[in-house]
Protein backbone atom coordinates (compact mmCIF):
# COMPACT_ATOMS: atom_id res chain seq x y z
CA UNK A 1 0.00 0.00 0.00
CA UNK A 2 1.49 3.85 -0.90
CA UNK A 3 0.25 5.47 2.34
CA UNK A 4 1.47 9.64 2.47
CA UNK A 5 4.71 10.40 4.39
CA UNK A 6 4.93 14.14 4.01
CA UNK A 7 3.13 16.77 2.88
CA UNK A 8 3.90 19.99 2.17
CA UNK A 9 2.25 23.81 1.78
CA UNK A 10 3.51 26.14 -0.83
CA UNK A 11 3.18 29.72 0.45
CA UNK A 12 3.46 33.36 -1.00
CA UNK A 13 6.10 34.29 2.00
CA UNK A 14 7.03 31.15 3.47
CA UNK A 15 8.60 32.64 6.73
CA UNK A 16 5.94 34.86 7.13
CA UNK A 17 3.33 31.73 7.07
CA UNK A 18 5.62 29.47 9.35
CA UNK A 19 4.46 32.19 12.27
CA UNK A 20 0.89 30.88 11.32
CA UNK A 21 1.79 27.27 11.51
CA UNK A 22 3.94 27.86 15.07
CA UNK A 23 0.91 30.65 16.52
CA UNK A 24 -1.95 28.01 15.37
CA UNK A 25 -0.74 24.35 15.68
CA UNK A 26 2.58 24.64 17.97
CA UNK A 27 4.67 23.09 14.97
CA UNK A 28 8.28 23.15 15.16
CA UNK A 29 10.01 24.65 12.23
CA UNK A 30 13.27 24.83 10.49
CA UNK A 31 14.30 26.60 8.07
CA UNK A 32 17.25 24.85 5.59
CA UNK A 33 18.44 27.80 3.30
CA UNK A 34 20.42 26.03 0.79
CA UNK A 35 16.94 24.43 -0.25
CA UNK A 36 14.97 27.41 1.18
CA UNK A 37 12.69 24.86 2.40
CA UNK A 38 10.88 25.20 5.77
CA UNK A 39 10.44 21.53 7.63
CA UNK A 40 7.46 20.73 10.02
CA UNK A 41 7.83 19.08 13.10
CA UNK A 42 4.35 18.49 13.40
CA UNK A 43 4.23 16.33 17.06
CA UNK A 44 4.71 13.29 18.93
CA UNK A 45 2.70 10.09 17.96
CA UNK A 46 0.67 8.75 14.84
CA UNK A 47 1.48 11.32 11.83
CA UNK A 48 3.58 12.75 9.55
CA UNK A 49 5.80 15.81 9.37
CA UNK A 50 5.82 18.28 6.56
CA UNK A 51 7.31 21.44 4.81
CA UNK A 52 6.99 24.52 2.91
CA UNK A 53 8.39 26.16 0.29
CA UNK A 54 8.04 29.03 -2.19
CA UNK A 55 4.90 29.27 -4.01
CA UNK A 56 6.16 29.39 -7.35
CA UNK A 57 2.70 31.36 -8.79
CA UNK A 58 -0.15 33.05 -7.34
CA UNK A 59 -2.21 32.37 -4.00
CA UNK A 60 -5.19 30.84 -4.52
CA UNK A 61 -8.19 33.19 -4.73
CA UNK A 62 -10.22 33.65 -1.42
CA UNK A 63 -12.86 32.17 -2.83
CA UNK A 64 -11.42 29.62 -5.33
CA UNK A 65 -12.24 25.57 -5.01
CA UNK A 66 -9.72 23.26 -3.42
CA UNK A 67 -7.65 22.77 -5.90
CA UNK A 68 -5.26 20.70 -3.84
CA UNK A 69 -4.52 17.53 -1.74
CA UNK A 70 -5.99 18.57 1.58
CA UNK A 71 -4.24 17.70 5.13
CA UNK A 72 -6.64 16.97 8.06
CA UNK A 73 -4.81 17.28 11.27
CA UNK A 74 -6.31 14.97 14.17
CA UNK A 75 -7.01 17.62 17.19
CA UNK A 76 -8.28 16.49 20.44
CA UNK A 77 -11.28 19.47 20.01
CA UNK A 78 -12.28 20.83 17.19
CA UNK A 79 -13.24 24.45 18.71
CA UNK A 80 -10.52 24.57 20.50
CA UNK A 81 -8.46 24.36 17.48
CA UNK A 82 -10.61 26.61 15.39
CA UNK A 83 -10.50 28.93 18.15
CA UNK A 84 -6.61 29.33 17.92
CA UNK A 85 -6.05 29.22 14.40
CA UNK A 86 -8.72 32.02 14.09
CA UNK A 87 -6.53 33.77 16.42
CA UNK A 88 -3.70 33.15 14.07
CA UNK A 89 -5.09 34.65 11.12
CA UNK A 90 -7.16 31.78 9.62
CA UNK A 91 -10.23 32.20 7.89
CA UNK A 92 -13.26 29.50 8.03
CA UNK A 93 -13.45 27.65 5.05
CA UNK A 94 -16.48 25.07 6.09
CA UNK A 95 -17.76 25.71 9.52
CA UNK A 96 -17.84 22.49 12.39
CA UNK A 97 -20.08 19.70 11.35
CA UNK A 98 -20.85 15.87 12.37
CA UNK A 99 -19.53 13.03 10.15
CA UNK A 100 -21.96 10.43 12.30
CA UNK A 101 -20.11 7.97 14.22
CA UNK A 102 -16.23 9.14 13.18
CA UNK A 103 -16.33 12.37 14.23
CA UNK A 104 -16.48 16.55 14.05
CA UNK A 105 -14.43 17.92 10.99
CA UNK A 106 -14.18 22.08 10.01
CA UNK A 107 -11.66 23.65 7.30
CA UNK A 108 -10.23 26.70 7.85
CA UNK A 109 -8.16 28.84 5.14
CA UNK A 110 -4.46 29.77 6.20
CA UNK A 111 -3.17 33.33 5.91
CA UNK A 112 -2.38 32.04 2.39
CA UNK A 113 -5.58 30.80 1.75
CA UNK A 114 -4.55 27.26 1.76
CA UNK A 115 -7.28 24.58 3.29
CA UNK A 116 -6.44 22.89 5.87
CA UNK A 117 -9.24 20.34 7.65
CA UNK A 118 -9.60 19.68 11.29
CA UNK A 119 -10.90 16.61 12.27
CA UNK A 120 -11.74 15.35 16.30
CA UNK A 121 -12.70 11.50 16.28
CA UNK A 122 -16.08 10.90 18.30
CA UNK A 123 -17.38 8.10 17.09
CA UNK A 124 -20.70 9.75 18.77
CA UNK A 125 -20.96 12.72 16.48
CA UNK A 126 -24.49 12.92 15.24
């Protein structure tokens, strides 16, 4: 099976974002300037780690469709997550809602407009 082992974010101002990433999900970054690549430690546990680099066009519009893979990052609430990455600058792409019997799941839009999902397992969620 070809299961994901990284992911990565391209960005209009890559440092700049990183801030986001730190502020809203407590990442560890590291910048490597021969690549000028940013990596993510994203956390102890089940998961992956990440990076960033350059976006080598335009942002996507505010209002433009995923056009994109799209991360989910397992939180242990939903709101509470929300909560701080609207305090980092995010945006909400698709409000909290119930997937019954997995869980609660929101997107939010990053500084750069990139979606990134937020999902709390509950297998109660109605």
């Amino acid at each position: 099976m070809n299961r994901p082992v990284h992911f990565e974010i391209h960005a209009t101002d890559p440092a700049q974002l990183s801030k986001f990433y730190t502020d809203a999900f407590g990442w560890k970054v590291t910048h490597v300037p021969e690549f000028n690549y940013w990596l993510f430690e994203t956390g102890e546990g089940p998961g992956y780690n990440g990076g960033m680099m350059k976006r080598m066009g335009a942002a996507p519009p505010g209002d433009g469709p995923v056009n994109a893979f799209v991360v989910s990052l397992g939180v242990g609430s939903v709101d509470g997550a929300l909560a701080k990455a609207l305090a980092a600058g995010a945006t909400v792409a698709v409000p909290k809602m119930a997937i019954p019997g997995v869980g609660w799941q929101a997107y939010i839009k990053d500084p750069d407009n990139n979606i990134v999902g937020l999902h709390q397992p509950d297998t109660g969620a109605k």
